[in-house]
PDB file of N, CA and C in Angstrom:
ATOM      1  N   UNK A   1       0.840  -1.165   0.000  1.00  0.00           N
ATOM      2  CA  UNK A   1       0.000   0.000   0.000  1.00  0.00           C
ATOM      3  C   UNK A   1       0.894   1.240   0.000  1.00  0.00           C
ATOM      4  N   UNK A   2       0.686   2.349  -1.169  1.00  0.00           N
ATOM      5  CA  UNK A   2       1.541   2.925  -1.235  1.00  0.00           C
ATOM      6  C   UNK A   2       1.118   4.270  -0.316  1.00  0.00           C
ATOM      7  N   UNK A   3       2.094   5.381  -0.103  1.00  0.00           N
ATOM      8  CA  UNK A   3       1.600   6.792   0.603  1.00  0.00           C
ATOM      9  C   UNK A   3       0.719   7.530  -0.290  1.00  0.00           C
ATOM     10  N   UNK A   4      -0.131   8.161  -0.259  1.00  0.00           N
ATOM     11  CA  UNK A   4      -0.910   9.305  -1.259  1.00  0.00           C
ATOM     12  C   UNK A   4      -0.460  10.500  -0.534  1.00  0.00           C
ATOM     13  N   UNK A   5       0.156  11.522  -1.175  1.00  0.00           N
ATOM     14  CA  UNK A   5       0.138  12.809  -1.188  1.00  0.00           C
ATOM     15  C   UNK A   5      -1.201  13.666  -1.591  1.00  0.00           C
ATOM     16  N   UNK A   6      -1.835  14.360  -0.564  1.00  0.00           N
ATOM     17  CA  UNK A   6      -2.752  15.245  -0.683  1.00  0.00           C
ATOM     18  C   UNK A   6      -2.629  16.546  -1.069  1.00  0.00           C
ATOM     19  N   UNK A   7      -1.300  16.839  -1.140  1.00  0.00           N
ATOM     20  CA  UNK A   7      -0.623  18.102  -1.116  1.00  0.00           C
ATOM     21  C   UNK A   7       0.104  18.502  -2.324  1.00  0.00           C
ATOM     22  N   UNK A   8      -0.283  19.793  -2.815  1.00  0.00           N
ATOM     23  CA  UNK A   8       0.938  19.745  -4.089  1.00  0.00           C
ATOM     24  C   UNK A   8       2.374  19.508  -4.100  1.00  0.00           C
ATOM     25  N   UNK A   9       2.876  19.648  -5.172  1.00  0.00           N
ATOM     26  CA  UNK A   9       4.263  19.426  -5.080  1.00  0.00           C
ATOM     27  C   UNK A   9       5.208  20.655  -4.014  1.00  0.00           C
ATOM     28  N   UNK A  10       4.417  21.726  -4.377  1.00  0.00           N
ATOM     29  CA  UNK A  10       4.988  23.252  -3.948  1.00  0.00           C
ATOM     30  C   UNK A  10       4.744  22.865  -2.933  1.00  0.00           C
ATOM     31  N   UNK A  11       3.529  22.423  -2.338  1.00  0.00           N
ATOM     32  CA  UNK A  11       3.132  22.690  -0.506  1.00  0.00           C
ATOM     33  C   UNK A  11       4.047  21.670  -0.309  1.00  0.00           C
ATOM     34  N   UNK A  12       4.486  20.153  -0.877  1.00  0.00           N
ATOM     35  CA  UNK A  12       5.412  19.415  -0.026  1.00  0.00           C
ATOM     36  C   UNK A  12       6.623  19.824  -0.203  1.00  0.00           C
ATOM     37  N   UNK A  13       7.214  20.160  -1.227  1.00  0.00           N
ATOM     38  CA  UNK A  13       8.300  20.504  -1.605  1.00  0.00           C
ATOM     39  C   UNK A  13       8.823  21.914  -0.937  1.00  0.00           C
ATOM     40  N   UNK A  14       8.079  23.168  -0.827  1.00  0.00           N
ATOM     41  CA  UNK A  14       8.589  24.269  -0.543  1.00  0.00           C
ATOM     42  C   UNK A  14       8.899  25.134  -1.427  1.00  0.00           C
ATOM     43  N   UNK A  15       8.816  26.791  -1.419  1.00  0.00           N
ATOM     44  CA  UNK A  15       8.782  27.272  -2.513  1.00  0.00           C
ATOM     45  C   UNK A  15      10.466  27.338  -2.712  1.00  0.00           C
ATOM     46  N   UNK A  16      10.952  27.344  -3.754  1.00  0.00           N
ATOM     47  CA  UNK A  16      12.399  27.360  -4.093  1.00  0.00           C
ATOM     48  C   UNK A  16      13.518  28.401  -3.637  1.00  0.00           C
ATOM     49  N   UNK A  17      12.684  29.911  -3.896  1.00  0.00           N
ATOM     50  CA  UNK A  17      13.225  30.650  -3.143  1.00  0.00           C
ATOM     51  C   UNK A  17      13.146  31.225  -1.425  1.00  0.00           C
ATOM     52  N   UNK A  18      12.529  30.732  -0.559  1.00  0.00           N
ATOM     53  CA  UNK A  18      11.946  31.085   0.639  1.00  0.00           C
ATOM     54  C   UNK A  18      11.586  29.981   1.109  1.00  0.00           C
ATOM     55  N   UNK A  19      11.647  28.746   0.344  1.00  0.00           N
ATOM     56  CA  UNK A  19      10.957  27.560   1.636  1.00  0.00           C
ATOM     57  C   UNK A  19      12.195  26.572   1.798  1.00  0.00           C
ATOM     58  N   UNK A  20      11.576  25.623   2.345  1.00  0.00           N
ATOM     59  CA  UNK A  20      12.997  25.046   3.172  1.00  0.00           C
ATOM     60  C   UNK A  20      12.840  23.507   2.101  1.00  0.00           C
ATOM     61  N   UNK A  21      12.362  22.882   0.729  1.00  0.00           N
ATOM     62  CA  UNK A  21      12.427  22.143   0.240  1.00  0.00           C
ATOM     63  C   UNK A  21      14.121  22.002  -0.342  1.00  0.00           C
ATOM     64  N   UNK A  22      14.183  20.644  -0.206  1.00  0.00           N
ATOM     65  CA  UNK A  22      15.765  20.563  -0.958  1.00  0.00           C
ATOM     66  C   UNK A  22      16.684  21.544  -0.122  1.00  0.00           C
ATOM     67  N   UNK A  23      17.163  21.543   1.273  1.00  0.00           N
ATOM     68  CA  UNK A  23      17.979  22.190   1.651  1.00  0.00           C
ATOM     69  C   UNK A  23      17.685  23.826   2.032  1.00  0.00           C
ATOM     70  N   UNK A  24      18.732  24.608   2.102  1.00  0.00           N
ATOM     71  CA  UNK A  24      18.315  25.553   2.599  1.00  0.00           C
ATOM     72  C   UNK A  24      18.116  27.080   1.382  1.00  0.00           C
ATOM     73  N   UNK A  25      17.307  27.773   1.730  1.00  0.00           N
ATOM     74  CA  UNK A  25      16.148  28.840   0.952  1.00  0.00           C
ATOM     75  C   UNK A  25      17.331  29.822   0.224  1.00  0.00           C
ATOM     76  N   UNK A  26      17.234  29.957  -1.313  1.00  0.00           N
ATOM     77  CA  UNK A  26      17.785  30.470  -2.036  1.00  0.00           C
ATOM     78  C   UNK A  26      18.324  32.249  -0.936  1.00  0.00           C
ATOM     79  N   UNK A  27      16.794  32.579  -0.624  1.00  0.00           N
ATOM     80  CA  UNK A  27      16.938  33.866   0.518  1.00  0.00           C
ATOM     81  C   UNK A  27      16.037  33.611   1.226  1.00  0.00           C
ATOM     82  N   UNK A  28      16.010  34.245   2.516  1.00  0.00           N
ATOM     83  CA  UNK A  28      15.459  33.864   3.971  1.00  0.00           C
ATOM     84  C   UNK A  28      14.105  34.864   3.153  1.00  0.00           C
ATOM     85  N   UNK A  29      13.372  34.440   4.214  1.00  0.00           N
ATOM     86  CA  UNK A  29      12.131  35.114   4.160  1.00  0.00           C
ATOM     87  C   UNK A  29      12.403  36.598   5.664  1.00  0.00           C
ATOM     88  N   UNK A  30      12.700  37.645   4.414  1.00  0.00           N
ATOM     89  CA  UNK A  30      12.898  38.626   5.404  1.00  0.00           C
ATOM     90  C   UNK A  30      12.165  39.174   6.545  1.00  0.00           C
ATOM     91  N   UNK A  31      10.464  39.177   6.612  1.00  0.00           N
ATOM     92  CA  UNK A  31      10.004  39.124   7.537  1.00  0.00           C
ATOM     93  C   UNK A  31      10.538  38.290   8.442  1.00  0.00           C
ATOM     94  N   UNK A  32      10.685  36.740   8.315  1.00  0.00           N
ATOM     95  CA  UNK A  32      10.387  35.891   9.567  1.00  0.00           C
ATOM     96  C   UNK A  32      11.667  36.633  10.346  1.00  0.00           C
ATOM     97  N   UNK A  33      12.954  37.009   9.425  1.00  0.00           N
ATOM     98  CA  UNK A  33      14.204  37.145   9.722  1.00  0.00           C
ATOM     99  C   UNK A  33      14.252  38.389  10.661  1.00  0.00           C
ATOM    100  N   UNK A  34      13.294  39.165  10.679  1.00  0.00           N
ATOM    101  CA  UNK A  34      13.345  40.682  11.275  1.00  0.00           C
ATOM    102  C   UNK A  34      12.518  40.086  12.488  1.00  0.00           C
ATOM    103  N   UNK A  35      11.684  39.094  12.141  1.00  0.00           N
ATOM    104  CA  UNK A  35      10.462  39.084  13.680  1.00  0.00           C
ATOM    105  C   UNK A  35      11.561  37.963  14.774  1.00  0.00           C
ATOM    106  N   UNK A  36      12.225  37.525  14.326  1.00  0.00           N
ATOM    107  CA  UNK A  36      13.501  36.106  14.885  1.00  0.00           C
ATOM    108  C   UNK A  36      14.523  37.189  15.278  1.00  0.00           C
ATOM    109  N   UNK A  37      14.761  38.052  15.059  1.00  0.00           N
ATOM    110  CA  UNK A  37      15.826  38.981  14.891  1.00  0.00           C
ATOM    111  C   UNK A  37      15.075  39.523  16.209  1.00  0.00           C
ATOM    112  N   UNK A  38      14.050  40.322  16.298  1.00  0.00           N
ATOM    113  CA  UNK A  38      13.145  40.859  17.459  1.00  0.00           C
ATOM    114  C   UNK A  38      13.326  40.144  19.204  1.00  0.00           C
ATOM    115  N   UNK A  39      12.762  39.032  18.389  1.00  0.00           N
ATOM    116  CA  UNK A  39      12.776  38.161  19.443  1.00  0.00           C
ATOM    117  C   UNK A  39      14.002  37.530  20.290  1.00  0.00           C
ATOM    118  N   UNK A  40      14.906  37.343  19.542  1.00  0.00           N
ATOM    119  CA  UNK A  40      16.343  37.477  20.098  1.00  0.00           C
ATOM    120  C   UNK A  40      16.651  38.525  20.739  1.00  0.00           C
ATOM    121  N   UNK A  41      16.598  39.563  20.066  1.00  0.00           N
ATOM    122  CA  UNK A  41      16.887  41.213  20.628  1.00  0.00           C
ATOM    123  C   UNK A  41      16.164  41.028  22.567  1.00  0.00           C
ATOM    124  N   UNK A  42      14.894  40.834  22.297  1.00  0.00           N
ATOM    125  CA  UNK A  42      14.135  40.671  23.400  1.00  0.00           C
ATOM    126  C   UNK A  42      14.878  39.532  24.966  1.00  0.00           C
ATOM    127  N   UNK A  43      14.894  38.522  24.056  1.00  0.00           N
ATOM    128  CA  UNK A  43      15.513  37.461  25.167  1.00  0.00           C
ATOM    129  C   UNK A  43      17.040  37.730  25.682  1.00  0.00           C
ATOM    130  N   UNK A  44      17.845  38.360  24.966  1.00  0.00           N
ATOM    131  CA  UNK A  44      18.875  38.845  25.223  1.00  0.00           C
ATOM    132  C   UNK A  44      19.111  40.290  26.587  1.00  0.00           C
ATOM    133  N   UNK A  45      17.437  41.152  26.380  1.00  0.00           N
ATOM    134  CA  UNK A  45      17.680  41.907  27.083  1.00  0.00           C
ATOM    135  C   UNK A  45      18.052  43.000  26.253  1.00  0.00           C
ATOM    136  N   UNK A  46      18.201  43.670  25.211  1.00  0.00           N
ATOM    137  CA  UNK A  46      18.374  44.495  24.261  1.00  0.00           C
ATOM    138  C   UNK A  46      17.174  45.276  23.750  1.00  0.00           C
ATOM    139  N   UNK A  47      17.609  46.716  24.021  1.00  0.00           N
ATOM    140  CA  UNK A  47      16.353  47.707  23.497  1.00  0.00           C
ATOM    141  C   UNK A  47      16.067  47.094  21.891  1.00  0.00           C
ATOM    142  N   UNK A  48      14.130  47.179  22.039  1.00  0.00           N
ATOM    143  CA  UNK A  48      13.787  47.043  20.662  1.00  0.00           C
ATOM    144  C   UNK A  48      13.955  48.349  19.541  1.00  0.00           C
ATOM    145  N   UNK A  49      14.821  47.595  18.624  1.00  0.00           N
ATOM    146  CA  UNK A  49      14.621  48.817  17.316  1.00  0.00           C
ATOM    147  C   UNK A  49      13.512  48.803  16.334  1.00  0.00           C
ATOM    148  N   UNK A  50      12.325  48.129  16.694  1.00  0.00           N
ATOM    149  CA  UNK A  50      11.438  47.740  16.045  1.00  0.00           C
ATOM    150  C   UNK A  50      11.052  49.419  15.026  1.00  0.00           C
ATOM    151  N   UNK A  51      10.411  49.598  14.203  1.00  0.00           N
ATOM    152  CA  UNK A  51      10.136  50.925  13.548  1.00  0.00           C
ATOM    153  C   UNK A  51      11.028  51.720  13.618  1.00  0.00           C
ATOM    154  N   UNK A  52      12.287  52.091  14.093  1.00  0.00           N
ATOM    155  CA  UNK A  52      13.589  52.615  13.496  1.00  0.00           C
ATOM    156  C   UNK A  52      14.344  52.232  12.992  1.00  0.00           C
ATOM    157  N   UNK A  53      14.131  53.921  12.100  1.00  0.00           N
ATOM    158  CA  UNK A  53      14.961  53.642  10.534  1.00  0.00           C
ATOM    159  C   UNK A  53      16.600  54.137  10.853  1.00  0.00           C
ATOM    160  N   UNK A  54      17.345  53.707   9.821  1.00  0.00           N
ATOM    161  CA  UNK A  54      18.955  53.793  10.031  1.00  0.00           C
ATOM    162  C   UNK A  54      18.973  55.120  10.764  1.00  0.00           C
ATOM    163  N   UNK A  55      18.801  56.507   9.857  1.00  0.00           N
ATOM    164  CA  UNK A  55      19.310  57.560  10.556  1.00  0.00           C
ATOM    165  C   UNK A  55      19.049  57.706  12.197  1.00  0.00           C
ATOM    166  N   UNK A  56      17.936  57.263  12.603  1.00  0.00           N
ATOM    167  CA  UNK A  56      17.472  57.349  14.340  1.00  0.00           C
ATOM    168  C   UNK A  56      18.416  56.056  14.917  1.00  0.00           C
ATOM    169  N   UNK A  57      19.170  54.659  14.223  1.00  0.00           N
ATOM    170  CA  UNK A  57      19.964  53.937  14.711  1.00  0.00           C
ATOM    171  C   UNK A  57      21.012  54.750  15.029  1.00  0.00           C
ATOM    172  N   UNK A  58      21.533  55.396  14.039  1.00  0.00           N
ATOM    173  CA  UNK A  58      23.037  55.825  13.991  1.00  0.00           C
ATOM    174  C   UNK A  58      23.077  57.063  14.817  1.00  0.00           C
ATOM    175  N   UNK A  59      22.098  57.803  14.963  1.00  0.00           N
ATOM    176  CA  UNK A  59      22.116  59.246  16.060  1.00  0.00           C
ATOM    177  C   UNK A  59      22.109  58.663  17.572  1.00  0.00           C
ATOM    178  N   UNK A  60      21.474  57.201  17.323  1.00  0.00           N
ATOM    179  CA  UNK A  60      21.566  56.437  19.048  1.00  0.00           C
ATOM    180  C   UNK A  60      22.478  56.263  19.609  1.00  0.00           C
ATOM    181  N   UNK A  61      23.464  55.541  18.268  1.00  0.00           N
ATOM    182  CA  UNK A  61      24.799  55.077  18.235  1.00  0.00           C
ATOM    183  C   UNK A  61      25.236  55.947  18.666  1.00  0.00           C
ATOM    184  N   UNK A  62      25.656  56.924  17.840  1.00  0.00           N
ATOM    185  CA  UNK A  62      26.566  58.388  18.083  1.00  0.00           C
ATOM    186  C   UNK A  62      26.170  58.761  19.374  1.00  0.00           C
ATOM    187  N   UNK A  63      25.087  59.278  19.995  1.00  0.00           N
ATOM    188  CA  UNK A  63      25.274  59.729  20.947  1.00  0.00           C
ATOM    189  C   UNK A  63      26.043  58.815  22.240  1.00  0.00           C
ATOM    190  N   UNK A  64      25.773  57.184  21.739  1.00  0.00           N
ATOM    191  CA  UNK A  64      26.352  56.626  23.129  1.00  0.00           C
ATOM    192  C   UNK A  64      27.777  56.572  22.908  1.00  0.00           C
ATOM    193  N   UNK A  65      28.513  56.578  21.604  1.00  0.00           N
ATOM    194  CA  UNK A  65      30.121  56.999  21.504  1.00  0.00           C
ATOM    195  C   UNK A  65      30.166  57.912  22.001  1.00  0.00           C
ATOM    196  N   UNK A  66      29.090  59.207  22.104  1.00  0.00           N
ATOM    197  CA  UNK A  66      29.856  60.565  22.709  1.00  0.00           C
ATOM    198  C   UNK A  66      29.946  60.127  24.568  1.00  0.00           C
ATOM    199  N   UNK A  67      28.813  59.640  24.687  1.00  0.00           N
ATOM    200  CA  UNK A  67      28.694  59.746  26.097  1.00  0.00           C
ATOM    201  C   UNK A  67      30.163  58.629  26.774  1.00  0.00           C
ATOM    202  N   UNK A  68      30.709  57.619  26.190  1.00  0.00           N
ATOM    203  CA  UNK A  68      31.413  56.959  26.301  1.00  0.00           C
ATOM    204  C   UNK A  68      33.327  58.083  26.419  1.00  0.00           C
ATOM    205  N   UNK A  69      32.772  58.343  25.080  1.00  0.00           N
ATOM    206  CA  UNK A  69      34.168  59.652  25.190  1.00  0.00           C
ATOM    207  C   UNK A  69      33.975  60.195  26.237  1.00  0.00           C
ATOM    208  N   UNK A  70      33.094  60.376  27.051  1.00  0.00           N
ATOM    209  CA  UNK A  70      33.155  62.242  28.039  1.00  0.00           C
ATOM    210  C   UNK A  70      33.404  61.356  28.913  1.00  0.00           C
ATOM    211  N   UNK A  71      32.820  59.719  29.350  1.00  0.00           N
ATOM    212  CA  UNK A  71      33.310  59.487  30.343  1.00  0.00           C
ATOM    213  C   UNK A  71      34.749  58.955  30.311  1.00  0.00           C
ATOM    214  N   UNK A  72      35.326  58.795  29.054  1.00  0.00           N
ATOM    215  CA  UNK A  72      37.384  58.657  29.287  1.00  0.00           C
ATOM    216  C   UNK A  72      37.097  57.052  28.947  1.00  0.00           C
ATOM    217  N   UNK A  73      36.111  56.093  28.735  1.00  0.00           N
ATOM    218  CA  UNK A  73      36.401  55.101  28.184  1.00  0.00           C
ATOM    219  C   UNK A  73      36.675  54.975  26.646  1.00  0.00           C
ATOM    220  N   UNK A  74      36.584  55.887  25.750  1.00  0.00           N
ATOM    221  CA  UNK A  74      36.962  56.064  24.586  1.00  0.00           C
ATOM    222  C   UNK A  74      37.793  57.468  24.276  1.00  0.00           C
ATOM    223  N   UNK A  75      39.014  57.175  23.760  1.00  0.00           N
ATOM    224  CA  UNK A  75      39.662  58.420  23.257  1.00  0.00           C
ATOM    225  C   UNK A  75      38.961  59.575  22.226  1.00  0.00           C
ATOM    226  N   UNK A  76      39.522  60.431  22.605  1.00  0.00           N
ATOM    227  CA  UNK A  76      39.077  61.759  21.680  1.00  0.00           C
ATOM    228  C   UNK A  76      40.143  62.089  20.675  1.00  0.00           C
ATOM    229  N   UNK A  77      39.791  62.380  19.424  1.00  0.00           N
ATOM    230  CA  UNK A  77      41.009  63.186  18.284  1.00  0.00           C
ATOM    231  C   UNK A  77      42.183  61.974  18.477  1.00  0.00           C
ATOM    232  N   UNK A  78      41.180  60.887  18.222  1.00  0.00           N
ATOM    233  CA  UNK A  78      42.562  59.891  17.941  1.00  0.00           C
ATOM    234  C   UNK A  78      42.635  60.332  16.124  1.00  0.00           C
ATOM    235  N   UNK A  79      44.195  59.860  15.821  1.00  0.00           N
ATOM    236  CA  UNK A  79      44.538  59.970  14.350  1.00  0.00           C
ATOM    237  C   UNK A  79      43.602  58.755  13.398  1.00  0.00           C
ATOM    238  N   UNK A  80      43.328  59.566  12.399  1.00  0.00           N
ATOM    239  CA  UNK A  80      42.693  58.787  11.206  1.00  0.00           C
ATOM    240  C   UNK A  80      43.381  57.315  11.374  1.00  0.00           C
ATOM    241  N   UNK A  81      42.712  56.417  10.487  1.00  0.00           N
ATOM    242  CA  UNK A  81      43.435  54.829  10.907  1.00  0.00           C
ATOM    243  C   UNK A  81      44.515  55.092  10.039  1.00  0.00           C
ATOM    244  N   UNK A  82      44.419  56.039   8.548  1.00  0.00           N
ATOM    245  CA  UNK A  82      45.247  55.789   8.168  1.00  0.00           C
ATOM    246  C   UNK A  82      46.800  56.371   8.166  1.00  0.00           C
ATOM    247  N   UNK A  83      46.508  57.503   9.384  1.00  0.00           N
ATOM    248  CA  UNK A  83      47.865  57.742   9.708  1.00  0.00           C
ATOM    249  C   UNK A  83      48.224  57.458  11.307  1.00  0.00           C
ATOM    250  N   UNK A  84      48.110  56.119  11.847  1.00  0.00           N
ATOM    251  CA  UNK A  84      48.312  55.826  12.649  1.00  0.00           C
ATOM    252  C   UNK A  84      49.654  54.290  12.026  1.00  0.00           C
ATOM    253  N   UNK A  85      49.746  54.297  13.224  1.00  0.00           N
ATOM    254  CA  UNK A  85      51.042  53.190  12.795  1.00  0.00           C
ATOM    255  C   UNK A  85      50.677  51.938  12.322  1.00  0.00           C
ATOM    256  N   UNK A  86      50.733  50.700  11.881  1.00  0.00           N
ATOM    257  CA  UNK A  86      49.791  49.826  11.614  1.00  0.00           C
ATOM    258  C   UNK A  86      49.750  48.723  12.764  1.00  0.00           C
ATOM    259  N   UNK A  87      50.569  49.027  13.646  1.00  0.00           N
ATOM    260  CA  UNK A  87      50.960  47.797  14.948  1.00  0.00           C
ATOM    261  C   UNK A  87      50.660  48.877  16.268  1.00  0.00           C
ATOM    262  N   UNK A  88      50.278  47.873  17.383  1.00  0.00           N
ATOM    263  CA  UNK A  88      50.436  48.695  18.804  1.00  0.00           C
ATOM    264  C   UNK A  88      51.785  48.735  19.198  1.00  0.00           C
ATOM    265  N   UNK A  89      51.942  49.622  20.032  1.00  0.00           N
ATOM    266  CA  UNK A  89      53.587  49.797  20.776  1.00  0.00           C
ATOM    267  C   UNK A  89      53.932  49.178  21.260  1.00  0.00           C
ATOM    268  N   UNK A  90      55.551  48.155  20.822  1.00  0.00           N
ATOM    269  CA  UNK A  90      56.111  47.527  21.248  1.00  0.00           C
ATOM    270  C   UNK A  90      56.911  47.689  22.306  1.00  0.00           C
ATOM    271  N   UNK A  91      57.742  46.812  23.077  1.00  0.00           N
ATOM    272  CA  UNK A  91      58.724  47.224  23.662  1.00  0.00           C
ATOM    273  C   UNK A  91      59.759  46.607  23.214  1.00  0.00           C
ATOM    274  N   UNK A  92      59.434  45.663  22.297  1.00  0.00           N
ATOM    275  CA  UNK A  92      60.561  44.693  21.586  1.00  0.00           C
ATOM    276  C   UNK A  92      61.905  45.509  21.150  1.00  0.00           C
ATOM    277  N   UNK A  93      61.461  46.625  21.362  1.00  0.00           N
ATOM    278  CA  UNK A  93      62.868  47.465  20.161  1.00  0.00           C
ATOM    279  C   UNK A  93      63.654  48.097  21.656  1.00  0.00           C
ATOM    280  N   UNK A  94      63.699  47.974  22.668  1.00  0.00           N
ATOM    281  CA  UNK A  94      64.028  48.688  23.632  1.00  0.00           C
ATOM    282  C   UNK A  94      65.173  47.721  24.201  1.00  0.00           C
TER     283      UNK A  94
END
């Protein structure tokens, strides 16, 4: 007695780009990826960025680098990377 499939090929199979048939999804399904993304954020203990857009991320950001500078855990008017030395200070040469 053989199995009967009730289901199309697509519903068993999965759609090619977004479902999980044959391995894993050409691209994630960006919703689920933002609401999984949420929910992590959450269980971790991490403010939700839910409805903010980049520029309100990056003014968040920035302000907590500034507040970090004033308190002396981050330097101020350090040199560009690219005129800084490419190694930290040795003492090897001493």
């Amino acid at each position: 007695m053989g199995h009967h499939h009730h289901k199309s090929n697509k519903a068993v199979e999965g759609d090619p780009d977004d479902g999980h048939g044959r391995g894993m999804p050409r691209r994630p399904d960006q919703r689920q990826a933002e609401r999984r993304t949420e929910e992590d954020r959450r269980e971790a203990g991490l403010p939700d960025d839910a409805g903010k857009d980049d520029a309100t991320r990056y003014a968040e950001e920035r302000a907590e680098v500034e507040r970090e500078a004033d308190r002396g855990d981050l330097p101020r008017n350090a040199a560009s990377r690219k005129n800084r030395t490419p190694f930290p200070p040795s003492d090897y040469e001493e």
